[in-house]
Protein backbone atom coordinates (compact mmCIF):
# COMPACT_ATOMS: atom_id res chain seq x y z
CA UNK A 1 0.00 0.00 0.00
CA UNK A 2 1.86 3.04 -1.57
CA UNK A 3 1.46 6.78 -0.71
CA UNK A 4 1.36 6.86 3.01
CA UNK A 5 3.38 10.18 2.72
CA UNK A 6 2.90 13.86 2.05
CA UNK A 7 4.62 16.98 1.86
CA UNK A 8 8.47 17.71 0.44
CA UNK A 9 10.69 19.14 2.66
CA UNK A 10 8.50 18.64 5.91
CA UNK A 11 7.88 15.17 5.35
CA UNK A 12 5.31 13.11 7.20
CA UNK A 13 4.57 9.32 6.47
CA UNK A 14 1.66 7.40 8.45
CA UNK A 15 1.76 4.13 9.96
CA UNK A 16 -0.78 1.47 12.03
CA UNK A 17 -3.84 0.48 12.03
CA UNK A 18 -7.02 1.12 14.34
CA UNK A 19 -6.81 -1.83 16.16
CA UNK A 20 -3.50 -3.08 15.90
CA UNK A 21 -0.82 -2.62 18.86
CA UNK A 22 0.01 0.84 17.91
CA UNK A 23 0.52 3.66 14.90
CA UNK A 24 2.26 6.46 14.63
CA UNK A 25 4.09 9.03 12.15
CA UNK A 26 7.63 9.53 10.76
CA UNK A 27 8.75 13.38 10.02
CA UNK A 28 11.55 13.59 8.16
CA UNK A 29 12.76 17.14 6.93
CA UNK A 30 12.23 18.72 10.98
CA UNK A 31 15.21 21.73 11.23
CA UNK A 32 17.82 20.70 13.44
CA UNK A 33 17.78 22.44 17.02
CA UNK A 34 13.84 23.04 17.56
CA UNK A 35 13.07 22.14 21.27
CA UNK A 36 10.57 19.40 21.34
CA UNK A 37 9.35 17.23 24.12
CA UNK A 38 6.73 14.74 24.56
CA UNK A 39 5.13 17.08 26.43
CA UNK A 40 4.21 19.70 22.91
CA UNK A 41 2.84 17.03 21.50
CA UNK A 42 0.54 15.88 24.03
CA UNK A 43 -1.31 19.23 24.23
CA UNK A 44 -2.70 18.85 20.42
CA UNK A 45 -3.28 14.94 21.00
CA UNK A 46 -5.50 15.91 24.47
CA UNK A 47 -7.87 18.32 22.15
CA UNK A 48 -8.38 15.17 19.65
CA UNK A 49 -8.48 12.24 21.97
CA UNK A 50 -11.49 10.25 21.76
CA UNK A 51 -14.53 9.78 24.78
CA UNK A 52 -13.80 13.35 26.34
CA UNK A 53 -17.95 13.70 26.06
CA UNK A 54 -21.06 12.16 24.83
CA UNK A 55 -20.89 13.58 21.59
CA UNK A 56 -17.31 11.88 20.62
CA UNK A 57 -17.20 7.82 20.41
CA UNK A 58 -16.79 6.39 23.99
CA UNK A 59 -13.36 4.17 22.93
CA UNK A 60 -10.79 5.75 25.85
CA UNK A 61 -7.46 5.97 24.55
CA UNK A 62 -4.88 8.13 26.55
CA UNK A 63 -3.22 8.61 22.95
CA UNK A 64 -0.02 9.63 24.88
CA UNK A 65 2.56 9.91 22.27
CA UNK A 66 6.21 8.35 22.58
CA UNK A 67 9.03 10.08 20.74
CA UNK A 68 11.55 7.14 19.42
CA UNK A 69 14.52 8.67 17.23
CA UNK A 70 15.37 12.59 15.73
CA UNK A 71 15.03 13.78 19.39
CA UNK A 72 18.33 14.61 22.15
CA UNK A 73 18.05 16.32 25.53
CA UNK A 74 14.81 17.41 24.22
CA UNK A 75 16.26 19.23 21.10
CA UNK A 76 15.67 18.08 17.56
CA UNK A 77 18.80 16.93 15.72
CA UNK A 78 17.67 17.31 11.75
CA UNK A 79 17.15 13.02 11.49
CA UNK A 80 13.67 11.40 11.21
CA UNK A 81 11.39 11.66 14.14
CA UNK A 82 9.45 8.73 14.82
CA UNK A 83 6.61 9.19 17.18
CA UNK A 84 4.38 6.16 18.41
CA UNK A 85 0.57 6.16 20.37
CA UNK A 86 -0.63 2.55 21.38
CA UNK A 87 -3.85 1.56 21.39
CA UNK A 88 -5.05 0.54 24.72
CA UNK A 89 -9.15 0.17 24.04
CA UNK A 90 -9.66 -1.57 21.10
CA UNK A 91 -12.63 -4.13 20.84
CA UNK A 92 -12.14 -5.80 17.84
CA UNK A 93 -15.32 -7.96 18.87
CA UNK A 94 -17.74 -5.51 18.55
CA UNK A 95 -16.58 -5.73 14.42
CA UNK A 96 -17.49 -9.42 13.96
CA UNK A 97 -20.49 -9.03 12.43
CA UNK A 98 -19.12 -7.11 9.57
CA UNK A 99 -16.73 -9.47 8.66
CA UNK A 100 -18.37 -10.86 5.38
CA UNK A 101 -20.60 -8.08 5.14
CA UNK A 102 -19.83 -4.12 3.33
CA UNK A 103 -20.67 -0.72 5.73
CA UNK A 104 -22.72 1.22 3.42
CA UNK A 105 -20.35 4.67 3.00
CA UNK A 106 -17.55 3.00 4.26
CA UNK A 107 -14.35 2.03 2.25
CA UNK A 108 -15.16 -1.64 3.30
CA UNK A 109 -16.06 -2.58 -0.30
CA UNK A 110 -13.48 -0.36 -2.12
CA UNK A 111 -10.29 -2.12 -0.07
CA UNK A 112 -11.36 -5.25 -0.64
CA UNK A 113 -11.92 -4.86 -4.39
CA UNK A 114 -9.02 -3.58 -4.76
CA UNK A 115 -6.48 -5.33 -2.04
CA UNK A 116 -8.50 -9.00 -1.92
CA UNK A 117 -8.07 -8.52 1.90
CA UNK A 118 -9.22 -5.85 4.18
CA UNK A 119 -8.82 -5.32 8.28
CA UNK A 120 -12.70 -5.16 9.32
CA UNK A 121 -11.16 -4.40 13.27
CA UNK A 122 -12.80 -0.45 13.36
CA UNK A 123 -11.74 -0.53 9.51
CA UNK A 124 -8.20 -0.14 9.73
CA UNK A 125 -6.38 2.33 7.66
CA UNK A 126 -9.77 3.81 6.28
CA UNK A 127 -10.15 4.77 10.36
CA UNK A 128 -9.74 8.38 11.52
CA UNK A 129 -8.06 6.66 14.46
CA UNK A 130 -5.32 6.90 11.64
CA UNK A 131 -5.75 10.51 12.21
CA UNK A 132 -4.10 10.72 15.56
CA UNK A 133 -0.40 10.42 14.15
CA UNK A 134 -1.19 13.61 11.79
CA UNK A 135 -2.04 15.79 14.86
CA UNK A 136 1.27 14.42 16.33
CA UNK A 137 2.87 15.57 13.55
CA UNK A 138 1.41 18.59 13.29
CA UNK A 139 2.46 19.09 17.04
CA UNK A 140 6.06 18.85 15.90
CA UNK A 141 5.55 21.92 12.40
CA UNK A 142 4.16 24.08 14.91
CA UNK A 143 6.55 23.52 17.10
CA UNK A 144 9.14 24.49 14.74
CA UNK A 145 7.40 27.17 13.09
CA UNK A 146 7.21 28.59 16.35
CA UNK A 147 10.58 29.24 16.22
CA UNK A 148 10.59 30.39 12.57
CA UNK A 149 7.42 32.04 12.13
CA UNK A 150 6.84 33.88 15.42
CA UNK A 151 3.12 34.72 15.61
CA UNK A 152 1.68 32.87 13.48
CA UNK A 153 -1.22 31.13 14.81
CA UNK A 154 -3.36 28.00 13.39
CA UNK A 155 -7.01 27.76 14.53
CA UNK A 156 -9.71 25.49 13.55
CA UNK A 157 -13.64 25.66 14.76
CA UNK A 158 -16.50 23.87 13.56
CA UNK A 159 -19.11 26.18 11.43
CA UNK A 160 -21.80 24.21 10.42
CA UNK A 161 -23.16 20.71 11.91
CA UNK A 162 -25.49 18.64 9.69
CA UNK A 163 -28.20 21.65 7.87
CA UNK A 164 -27.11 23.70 11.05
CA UNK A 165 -24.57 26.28 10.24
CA UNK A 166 -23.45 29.11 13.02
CA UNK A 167 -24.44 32.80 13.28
CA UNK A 168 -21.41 34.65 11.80
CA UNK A 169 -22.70 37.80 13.67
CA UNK A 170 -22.20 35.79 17.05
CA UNK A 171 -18.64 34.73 16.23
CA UNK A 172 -16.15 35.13 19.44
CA UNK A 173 -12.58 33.37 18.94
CA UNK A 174 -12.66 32.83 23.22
CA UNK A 175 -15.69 30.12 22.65
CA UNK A 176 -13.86 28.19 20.65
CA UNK A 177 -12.47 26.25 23.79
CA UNK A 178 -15.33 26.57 25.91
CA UNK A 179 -17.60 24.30 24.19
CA UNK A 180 -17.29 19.85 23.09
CA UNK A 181 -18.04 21.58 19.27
CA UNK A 182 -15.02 23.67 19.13
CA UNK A 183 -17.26 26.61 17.74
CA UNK A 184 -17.33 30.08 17.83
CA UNK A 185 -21.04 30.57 18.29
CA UNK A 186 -22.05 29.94 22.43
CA UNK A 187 -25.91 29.76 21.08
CA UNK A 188 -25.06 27.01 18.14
CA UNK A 189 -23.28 25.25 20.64
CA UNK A 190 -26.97 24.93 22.56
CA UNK A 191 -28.75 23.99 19.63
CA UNK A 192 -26.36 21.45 18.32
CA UNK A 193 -26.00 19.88 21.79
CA UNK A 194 -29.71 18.50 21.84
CA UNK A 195 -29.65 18.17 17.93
CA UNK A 196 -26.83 15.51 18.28
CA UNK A 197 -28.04 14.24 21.62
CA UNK A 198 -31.17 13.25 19.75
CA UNK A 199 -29.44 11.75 16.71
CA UNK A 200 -26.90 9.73 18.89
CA UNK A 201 -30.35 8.24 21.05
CA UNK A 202 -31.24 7.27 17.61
CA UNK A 203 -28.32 5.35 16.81
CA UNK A 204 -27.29 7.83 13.54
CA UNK A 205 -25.07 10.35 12.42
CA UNK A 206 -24.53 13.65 10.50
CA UNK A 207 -21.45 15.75 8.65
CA UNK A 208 -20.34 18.85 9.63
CA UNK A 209 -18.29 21.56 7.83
CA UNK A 210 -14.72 22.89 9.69
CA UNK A 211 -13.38 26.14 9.25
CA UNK A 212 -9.20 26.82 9.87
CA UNK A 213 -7.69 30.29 10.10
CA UNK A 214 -4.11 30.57 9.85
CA UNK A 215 -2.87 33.91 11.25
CA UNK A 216 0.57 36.01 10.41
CA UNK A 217 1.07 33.86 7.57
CA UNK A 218 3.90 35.59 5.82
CA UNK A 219 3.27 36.40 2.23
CA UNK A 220 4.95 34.71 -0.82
CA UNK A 221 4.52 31.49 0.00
CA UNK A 222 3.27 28.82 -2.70
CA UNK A 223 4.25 28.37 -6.08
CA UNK A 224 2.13 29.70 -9.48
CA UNK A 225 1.06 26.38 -10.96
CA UNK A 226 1.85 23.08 -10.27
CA UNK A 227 2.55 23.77 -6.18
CA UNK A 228 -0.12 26.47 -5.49
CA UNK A 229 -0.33 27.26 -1.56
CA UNK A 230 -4.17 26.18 -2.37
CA UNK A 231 -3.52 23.38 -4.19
CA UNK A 232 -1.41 21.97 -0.97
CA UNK A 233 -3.89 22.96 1.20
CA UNK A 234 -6.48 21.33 -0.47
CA UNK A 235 -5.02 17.75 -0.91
CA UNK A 236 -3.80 17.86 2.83
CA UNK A 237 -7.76 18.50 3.50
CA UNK A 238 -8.72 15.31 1.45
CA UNK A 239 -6.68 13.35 2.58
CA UNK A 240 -8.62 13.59 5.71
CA UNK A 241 -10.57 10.56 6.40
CA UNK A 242 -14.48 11.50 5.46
CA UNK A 243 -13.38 14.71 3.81
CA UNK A 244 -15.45 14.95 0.33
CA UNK A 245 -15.35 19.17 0.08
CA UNK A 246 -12.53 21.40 0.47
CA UNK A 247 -12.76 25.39 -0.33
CA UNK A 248 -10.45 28.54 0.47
CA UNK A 249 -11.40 31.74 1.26
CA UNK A 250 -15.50 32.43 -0.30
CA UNK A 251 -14.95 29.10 -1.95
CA UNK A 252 -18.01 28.00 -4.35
CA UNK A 253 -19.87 30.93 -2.92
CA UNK A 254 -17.36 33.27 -4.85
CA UNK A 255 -19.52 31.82 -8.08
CA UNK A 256 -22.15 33.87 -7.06
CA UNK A 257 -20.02 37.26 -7.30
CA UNK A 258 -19.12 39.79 -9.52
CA UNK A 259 -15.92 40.66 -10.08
CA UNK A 260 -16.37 43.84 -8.77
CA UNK A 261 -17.75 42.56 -5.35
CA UNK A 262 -14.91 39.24 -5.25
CA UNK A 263 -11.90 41.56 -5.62
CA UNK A 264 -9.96 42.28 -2.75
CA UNK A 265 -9.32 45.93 -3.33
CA UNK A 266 -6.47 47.45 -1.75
CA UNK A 267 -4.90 50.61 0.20
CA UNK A 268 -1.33 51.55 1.22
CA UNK A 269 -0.98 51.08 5.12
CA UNK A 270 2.14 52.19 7.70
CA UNK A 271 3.61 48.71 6.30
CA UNK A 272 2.82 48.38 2.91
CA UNK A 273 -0.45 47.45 1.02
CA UNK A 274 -3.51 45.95 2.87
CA UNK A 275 -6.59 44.54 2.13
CA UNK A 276 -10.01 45.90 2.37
CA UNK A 277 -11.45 42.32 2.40
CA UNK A 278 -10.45 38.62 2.29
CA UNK A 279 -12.53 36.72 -0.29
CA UNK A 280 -9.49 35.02 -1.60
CA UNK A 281 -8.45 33.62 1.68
CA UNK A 282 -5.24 34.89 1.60
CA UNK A 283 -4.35 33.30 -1.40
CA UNK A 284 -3.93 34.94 -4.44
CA UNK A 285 -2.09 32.95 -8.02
CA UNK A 286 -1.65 30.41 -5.35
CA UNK A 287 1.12 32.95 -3.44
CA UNK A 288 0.12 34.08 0.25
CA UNK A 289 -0.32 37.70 0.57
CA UNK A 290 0.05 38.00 3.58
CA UNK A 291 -3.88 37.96 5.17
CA UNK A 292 -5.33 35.37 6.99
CA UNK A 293 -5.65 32.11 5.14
CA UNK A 294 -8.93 30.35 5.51
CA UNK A 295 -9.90 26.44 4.55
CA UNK A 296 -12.82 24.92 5.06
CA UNK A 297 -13.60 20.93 4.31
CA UNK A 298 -16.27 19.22 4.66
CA UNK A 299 -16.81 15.88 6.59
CA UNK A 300 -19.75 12.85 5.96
CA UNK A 301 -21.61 11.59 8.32
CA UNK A 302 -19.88 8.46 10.23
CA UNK A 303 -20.78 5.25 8.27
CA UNK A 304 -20.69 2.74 11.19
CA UNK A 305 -24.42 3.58 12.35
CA UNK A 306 -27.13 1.51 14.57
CA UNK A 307 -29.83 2.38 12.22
CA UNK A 308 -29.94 -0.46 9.79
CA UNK A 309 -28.67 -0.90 6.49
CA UNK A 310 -29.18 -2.20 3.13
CA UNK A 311 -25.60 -3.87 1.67
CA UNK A 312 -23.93 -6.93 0.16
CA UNK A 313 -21.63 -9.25 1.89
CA UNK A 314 -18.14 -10.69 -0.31
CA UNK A 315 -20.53 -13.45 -1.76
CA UNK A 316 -22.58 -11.13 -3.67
CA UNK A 317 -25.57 -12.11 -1.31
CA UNK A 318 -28.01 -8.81 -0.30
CA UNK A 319 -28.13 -8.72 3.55
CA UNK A 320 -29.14 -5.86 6.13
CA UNK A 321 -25.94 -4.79 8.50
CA UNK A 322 -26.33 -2.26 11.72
CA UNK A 323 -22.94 -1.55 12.75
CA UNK A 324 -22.05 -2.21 16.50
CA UNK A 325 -18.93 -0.72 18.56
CA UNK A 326 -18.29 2.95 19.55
CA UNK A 327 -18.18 5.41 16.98
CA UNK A 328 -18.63 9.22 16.51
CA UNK A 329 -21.91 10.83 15.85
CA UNK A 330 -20.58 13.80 14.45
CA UNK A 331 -16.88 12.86 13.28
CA UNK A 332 -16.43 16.59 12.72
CA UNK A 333 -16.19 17.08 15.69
CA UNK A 334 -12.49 15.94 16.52
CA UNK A 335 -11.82 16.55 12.64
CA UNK A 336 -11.28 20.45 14.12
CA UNK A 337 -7.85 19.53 15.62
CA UNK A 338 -6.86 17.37 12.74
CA UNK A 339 -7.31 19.74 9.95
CA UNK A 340 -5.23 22.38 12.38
CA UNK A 341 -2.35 19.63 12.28
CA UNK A 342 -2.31 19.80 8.36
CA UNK A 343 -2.26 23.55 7.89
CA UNK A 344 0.11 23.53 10.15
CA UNK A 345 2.51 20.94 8.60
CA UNK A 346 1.39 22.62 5.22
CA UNK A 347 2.54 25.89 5.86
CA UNK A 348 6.12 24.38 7.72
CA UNK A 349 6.61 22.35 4.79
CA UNK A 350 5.82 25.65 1.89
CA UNK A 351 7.76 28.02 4.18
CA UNK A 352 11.22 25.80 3.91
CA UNK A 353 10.37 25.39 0.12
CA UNK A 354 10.46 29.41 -0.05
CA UNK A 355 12.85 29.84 2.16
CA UNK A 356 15.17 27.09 0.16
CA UNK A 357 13.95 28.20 -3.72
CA UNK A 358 14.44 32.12 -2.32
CA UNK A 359 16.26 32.94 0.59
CA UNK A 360 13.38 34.83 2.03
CA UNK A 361 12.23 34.67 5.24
């Protein structure tokens, strides 16, 4: 199974599966003397960890995070970092019922086509328990672009749950951590929390969109065509298990402007131009300018549901499946932290590639 990597410089290749005895990440391309410790990476891990409230699946993993190689006396030293998280609750029984048969919206059917063999234990690879080794990861770009980048800051929030989207109007960056959705909006928050208490009792699901704001992102980063700052961005969203929609800045609602309303216009400020708005999300010929760059991506609704199914098992024979075990009812919700890790290893990776092709800084 090829392609377990992304990024060029910043490097990070995924390993393990959901049940197995552990997985982890390898980052290869981290600047020599960053200070890292266990410790940094644990605070990003803690915000995605699983069974922190009723809305998140009830599996308890610690996820604590083990760094193996690329680290001394707490100091990176330029060589691969490998960093492992064991799985401690895994209940591979609850799965047996699925073995023969295909999850409706799941990638059960599309690994076995194409493998002959698939793990049904939570799903394997095709888990977003895979997803814990890219917020590891992204624990170690932001540690170094916290050296590098001073200021800039990565923050993701969930916007819209199901048909449910926020109030923009009641937007305050403080709720963000005061609430199990990550959001901005203290009166979505309400809504949503007996919206997904009643579709949990009911043994279903929903998507959910997630917003990320990167801010002090220096400008000139990205390449024209082939290596667009969007077009990074975008394949690090999708990647994502469950992602199916990624936009930046207005996104598909820029289709519904005119060019006169889309374009950012611009003034001369005490330090050079600035913006009078930020439809592009920061991006503009696939180069930051400088603004804030927003991403958005959209996540389905969790396929492994109580609600009964219509599906096929490997013989071809047409059963019914309802999907036991512990699994999100909104997997947006700890997607918020995950697509933070990304940008983050994103913009790490695209800042050595400018700082290599150009000198800048």
């Amino acid at each position: 199974m090829p392609l377990n990597s992304f990024g060029h410089l910043f490097r990070v290749t995924t390993w393990g599966e959901s049940h197995g005895p552990a997985l982890g990440a390898v980052v290869d391309g981290c600047p020599p003397g960053v200070g890292l410790e266990p410790e940094m990476l644990q605070h990003w891990l803690d915000r995605r960890r699983p069974g922190q409230s009723r809305y998140t699946t009830q599996r308890q993993e610690t996820d604590e995070v083990e760094i193996l190689s690329g680290v001394f006396e707490g100091t990176t030293t330029g060589h691969p970092i490998q960093l492992m998280i064991r799985n401690t609750d895994q209940r591979s029984k609850d799965y047996g019922d699925i073995v023969e048969k295909f999850r409706p919206g799941h990638a059960d059917y599309t690994y076995w086509v194409k493998y002959g063999i698939r793990d049904h234990r939570g799903g394997g690879r095709a888990s977003a328990r895979e997803t814990a080794a890219r917020v590891a990861a992204g624990g170690v770009a932001r540690a170094v672009l916290k050296d590098l980048v001073p200021g800039l800051t990565i923050t993701g929030c969930l916007v819209q749950m199901g048909a449910h989207a926020i109030d923009r109007a009641n937007w305050d960056w403080d709720q963000i951590d005061q609430n199990p959705f990550w959001t901005p909006d203290a009166t979505a928050a309400e809504h949503w929390a007996a919206y997904l208490d009643d579709l949990r009792k009911s043994g279903n699901s929903v998507g959910a969109v997630i917003e990320v704001t990167a801010k002090g992102v220096p400008p000139g980063l990205g390449v024209p065509v082939y290596g667009k700052l969007d077009t990074e961005l975008a394949a690090a969203m999708m990647s994502i298990n469950a992602v199916k929609g990624v936009e930046i800045g207005d996104g598909f609602a820029a289709a519904a402007l005119t060019g006169s309303e889309n374009a950012d216009e611009m003034r001369m400020g005490n330090d050079g131009p600035r913006f009078m708005s930020n439809h592009a999300g920061g991006i503009l010929g696939g180069i930051s300018t400088g603004q804030d760059v927003v991403a958005r991506f959209a996540v389905k609704p969790t396929s492994s549901i109580l609600t009964p199914r219509r599906t096929v098992d490997k013989a071809g024979n047409e059963t019914e499946i309802v999907t036991k075990g512990r699994h999100d009812p909104c997997v947006g919700i700890r997607a918020v932290p995950v697509g933070e890790a990304m940008v983050a290893c994103v913009l790490l990776d695209q800042f050595l590639l400018q700082r290599g092709q150009t000198g800048a800084v």
